[in-house]
N, C-alpha and C. Protein backbone atom coordinates (compact mmCIF):
# COMPACT_ATOMS: atom_id res chain seq x y z
N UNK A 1 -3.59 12.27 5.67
CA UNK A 1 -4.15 11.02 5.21
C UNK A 1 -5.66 11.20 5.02
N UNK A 2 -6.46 10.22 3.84
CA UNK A 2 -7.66 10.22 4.22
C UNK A 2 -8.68 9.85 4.80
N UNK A 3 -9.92 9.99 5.10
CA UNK A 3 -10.39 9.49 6.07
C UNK A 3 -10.73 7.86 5.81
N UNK A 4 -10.84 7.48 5.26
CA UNK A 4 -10.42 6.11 4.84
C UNK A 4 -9.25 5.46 5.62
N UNK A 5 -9.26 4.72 6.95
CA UNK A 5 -8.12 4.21 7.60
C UNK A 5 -7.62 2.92 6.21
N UNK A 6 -6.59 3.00 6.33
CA UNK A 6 -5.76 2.12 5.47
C UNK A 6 -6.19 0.50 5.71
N UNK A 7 -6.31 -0.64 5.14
CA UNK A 7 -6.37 -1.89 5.44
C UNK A 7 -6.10 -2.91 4.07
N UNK A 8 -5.42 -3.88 4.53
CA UNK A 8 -5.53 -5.04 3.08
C UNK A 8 -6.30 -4.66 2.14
N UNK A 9 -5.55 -4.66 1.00
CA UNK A 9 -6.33 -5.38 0.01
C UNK A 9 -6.61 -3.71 -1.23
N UNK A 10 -6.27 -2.96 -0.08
CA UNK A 10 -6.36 -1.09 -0.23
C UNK A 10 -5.78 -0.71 -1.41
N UNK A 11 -5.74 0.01 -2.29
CA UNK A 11 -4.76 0.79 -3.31
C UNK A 11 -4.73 2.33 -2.85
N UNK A 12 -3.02 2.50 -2.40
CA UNK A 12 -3.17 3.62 -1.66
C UNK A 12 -1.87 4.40 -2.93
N UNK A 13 -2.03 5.84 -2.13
CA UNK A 13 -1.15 6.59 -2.92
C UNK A 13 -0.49 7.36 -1.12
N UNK A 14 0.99 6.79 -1.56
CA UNK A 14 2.12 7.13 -0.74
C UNK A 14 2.48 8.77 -0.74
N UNK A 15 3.09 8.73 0.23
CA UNK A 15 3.58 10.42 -0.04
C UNK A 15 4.22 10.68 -0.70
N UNK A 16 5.30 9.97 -1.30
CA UNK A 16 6.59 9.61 -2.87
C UNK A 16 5.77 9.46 -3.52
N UNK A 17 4.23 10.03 -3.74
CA UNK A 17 2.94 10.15 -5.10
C UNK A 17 3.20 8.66 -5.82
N UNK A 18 3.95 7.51 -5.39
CA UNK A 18 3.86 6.26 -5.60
C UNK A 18 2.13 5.13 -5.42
N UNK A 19 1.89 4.69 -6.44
CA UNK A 19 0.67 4.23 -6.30
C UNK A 19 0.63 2.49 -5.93
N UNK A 20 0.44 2.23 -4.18
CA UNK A 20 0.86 1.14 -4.52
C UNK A 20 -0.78 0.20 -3.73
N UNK A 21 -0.28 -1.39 -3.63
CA UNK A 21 -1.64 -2.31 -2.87
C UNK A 21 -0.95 -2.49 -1.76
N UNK A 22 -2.00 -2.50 -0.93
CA UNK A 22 -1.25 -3.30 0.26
C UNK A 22 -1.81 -4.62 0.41
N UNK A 23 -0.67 -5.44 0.87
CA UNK A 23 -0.55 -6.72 0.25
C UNK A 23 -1.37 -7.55 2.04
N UNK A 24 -0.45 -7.32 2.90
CA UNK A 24 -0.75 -8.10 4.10
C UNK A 24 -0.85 -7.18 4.99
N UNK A 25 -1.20 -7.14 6.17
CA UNK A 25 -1.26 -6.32 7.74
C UNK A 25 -0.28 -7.14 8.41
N UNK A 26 0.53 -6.15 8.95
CA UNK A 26 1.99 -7.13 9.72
C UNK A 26 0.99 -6.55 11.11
N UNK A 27 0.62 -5.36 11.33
CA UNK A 27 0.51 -4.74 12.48
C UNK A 27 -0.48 -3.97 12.62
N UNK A 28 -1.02 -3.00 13.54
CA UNK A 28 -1.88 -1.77 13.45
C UNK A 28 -1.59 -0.91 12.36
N UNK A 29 -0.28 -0.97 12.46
CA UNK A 29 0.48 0.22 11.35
C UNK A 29 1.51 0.46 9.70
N UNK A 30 1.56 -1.22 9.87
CA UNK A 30 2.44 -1.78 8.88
C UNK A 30 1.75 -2.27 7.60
N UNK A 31 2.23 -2.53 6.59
CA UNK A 31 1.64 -3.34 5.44
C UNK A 31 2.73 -3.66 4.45
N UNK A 32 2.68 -5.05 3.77
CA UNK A 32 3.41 -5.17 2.74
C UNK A 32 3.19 -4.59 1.66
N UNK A 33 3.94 -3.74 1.01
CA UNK A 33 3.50 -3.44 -0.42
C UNK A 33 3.38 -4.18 -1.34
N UNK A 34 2.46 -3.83 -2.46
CA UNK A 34 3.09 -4.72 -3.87
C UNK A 34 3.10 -3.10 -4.53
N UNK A 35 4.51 -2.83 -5.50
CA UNK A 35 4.17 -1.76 -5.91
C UNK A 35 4.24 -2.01 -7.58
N UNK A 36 3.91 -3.43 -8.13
CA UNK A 36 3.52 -3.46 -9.40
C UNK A 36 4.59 -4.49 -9.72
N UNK A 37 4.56 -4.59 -11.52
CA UNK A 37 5.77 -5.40 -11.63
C UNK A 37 5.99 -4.86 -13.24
N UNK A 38 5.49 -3.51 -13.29
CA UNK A 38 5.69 -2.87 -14.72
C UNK A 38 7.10 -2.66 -15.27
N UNK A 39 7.78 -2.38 -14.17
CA UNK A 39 9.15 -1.95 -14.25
C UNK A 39 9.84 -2.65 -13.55
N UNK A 40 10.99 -2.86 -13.57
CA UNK A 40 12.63 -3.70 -13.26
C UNK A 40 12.64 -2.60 -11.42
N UNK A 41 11.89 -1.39 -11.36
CA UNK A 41 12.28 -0.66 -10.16
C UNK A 41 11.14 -1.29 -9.57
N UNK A 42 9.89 -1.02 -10.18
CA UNK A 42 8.57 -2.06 -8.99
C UNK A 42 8.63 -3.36 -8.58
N UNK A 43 9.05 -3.72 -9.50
CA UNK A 43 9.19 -5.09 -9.12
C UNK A 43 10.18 -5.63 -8.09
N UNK A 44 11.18 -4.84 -8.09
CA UNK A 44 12.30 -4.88 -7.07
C UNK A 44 11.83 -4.35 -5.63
N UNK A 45 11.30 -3.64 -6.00
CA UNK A 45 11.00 -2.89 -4.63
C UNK A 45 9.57 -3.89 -4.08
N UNK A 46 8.59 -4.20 -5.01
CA UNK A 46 8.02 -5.60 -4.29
C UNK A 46 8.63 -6.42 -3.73
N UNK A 47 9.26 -6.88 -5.06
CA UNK A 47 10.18 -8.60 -4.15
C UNK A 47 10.65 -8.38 -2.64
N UNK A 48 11.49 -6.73 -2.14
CA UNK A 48 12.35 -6.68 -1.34
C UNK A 48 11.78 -6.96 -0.23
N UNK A 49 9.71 -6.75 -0.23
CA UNK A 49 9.21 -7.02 1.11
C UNK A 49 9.37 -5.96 2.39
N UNK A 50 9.77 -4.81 1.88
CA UNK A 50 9.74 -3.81 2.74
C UNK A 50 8.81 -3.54 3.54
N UNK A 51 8.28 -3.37 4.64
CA UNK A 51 6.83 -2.55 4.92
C UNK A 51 6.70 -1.32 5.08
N UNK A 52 5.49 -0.83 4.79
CA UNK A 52 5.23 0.78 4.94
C UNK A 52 4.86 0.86 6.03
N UNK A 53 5.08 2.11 6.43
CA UNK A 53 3.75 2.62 8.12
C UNK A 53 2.81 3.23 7.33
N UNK A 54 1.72 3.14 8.11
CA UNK A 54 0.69 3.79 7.64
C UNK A 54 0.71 5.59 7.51
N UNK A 55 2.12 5.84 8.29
CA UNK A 55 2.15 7.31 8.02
C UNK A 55 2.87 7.62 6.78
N UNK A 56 3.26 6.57 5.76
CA UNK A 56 3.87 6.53 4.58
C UNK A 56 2.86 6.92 3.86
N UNK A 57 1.00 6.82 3.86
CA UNK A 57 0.28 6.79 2.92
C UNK A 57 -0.10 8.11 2.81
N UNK A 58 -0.39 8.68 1.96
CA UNK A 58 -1.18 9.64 1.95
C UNK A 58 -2.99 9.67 1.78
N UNK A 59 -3.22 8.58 1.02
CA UNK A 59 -4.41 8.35 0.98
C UNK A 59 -4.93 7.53 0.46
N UNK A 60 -6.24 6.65 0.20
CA UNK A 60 -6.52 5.48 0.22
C UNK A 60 -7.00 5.82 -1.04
N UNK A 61 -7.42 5.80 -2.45
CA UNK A 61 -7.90 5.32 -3.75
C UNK A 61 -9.08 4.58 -4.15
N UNK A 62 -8.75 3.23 -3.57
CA UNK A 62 -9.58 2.30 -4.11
C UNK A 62 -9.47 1.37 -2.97
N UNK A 63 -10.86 0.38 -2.64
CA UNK A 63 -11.25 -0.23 -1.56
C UNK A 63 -11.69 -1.34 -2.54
N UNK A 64 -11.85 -2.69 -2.34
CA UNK A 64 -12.68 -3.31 -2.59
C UNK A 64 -13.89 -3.63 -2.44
N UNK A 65 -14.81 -4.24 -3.26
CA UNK A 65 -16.28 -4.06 -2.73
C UNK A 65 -16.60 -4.99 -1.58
N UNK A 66 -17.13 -4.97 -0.82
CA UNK A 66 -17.36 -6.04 0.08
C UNK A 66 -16.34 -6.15 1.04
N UNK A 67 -15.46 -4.99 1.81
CA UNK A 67 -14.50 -5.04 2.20
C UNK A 67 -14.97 -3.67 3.15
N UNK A 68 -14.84 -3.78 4.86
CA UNK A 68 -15.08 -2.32 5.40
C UNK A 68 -14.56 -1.18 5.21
């Protein structure tokens, strides 16, 4: 993972090289995905509400500004 700890709001890239946001913090370690809604498969796999562990990510992308 990178040194970037994972948090809301994050655009991370999963270890399935899947590029997704994390939506909410359930936990220390959890997050809801959103993984888009380009496709009939992202969008499904959003709606389903799954959560990731943070050992799902491989690395963090993009942060928002104004965000630690």
């Amino acid at each position: 993972m990178s040194e970037l700890i994972p948090q809301e709001c994050d655009v991370v890239i999963l270890k399935t090289g899947e590029r997704v946001g994390l939506m909410d913090q359930l936990d220390e370690t959890h997050f809801l995905p959103d993984y888009g809604v380009e496709t009939p498969e992202q969008e499904e796999k959003t709606m389903a509400m799954m959560p990731i562990s943070i050992d799902d990510i491989e690395k963090v992308v993009y942060r928002p500004k104004g965000t630690r």
